[in-house]
C-alpha atoms as a PDB file:
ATOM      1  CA  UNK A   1     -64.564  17.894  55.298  1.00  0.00           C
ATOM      2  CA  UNK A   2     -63.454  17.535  58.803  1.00  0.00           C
ATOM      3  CA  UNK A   3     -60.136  18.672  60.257  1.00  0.00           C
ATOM      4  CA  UNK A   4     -58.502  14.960  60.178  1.00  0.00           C
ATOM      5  CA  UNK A   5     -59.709  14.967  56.091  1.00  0.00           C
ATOM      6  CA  UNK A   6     -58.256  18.473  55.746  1.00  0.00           C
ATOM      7  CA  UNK A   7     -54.719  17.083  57.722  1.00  0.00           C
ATOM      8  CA  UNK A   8     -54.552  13.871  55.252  1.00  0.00           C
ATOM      9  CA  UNK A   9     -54.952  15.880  52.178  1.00  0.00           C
ATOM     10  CA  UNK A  10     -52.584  18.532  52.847  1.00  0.00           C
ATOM     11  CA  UNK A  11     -50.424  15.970  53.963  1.00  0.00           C
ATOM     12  CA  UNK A  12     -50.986  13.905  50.481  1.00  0.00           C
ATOM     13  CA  UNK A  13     -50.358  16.374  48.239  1.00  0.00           C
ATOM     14  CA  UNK A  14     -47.021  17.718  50.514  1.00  0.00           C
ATOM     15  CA  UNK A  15     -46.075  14.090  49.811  1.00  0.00           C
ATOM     16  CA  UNK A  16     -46.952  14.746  45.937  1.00  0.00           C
ATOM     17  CA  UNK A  17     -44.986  17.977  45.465  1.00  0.00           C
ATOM     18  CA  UNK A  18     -41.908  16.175  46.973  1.00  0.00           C
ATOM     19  CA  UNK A  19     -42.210  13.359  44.375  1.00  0.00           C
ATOM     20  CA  UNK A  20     -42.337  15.729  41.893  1.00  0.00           C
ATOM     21  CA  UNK A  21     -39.576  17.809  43.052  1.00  0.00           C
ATOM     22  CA  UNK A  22     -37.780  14.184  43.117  1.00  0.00           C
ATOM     23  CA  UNK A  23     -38.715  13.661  39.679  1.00  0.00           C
ATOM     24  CA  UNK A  24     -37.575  16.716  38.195  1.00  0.00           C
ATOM     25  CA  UNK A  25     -34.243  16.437  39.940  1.00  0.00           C
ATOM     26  CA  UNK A  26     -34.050  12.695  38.209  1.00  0.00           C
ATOM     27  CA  UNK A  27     -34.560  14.384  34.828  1.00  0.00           C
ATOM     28  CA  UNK A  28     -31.751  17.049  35.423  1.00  0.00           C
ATOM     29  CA  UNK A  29     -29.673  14.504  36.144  1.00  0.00           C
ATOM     30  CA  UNK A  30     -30.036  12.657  32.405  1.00  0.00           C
ATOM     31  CA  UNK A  31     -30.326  15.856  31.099  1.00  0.00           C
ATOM     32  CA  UNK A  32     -27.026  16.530  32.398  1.00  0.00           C
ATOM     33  CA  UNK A  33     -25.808  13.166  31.129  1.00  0.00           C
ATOM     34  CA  UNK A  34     -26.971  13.324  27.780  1.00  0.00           C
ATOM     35  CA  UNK A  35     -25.263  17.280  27.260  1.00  0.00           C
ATOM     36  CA  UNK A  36     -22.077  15.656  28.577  1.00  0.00           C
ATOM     37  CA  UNK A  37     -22.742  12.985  25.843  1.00  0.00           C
ATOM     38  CA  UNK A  38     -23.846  15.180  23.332  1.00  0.00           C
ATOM     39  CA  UNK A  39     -20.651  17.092  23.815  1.00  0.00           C
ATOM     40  CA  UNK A  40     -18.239  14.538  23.641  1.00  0.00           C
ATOM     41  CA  UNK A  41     -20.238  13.164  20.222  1.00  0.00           C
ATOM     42  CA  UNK A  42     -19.790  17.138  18.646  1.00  0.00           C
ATOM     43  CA  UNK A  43     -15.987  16.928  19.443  1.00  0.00           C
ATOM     44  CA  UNK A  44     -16.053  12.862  17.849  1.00  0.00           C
ATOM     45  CA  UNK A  45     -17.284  14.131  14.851  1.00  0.00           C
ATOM     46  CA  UNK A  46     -15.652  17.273  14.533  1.00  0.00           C
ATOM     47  CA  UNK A  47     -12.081  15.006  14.819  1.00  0.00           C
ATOM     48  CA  UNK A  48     -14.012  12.577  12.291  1.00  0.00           C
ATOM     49  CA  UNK A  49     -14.394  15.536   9.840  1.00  0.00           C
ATOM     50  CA  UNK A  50     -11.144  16.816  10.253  1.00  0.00           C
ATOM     51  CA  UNK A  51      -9.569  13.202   9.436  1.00  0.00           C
ATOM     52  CA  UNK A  52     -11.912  13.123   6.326  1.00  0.00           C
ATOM     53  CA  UNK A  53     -10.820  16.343   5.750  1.00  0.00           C
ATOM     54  CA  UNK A  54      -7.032  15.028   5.689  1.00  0.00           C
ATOM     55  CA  UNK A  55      -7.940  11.959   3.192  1.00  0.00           C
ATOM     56  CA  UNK A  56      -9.460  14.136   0.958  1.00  0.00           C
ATOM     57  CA  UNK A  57      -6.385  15.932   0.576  1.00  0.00           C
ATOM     58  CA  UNK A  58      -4.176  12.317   0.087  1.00  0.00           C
ATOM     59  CA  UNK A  59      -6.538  11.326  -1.943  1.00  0.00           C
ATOM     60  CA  UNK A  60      -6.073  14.595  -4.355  1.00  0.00           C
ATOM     61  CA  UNK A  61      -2.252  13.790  -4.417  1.00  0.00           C
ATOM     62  CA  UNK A  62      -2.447  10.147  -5.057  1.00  0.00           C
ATOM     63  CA  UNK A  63      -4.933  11.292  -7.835  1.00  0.00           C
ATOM     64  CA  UNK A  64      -2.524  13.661  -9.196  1.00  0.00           C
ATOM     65  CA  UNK A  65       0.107  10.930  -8.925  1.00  0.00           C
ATOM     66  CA  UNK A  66      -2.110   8.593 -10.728  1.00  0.00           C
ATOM     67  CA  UNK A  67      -2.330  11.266 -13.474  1.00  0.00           C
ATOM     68  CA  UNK A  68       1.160  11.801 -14.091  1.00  0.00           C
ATOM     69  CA  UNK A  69       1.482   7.561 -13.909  1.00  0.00           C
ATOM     70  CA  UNK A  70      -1.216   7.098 -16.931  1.00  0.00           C
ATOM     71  CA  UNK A  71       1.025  10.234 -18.890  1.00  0.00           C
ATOM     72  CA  UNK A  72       3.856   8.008 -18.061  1.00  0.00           C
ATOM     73  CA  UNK A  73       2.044   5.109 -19.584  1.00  0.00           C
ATOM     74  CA  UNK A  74       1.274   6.391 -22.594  1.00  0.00           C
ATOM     75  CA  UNK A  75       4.228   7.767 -23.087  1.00  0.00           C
ATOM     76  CA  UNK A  76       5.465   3.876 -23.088  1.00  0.00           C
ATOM     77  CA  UNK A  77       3.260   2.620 -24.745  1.00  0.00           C
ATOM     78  CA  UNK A  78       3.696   5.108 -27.406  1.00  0.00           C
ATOM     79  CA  UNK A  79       7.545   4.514 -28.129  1.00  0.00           C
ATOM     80  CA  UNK A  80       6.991   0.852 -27.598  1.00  0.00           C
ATOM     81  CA  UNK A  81       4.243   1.004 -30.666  1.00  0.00           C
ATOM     82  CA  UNK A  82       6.638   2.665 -32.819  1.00  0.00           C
END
């Protein structure tokens, strides 16, 4: 391998190690992206469960509501069948 062989190979892979370096520094970057995503997704859902959380509890009252209707009904229906 002569000296001008030795020169274009060390220059080659000097040009590889930079592309990787390049690479990596790409995949930081969506890394970065998707955490910031990710992280904006956890606090979606966590105000998603939260809401459901809320409905659940409305939905209990209007259930007990609908409970004390359907007493009320029969009650009705029970003087009206007399």
């Amino acid at each position: 391998m002569t000296a001008t062989d030795l020169e274009r190979k060390v220059r080659q892979l000097d040009h590889d190690v930079s592309a990787i370096y390049t690479m990596i520094f790409d995949v930081q970057g969506t890394q970065k992206r998707h955490t910031n995503r990710f992280d904006e997704l956890q606090s979606d859902i966590v105000a998603l469960g939260q809401r459901a959380a809320g409905l659940e509890g409305r939905m209990e009252g209007l259930d007990g509501r609908m409970e004390g209707l359907e007493v009320k009904l029969d009650q009705v229906l029970e003087l009206l069948r007399r």
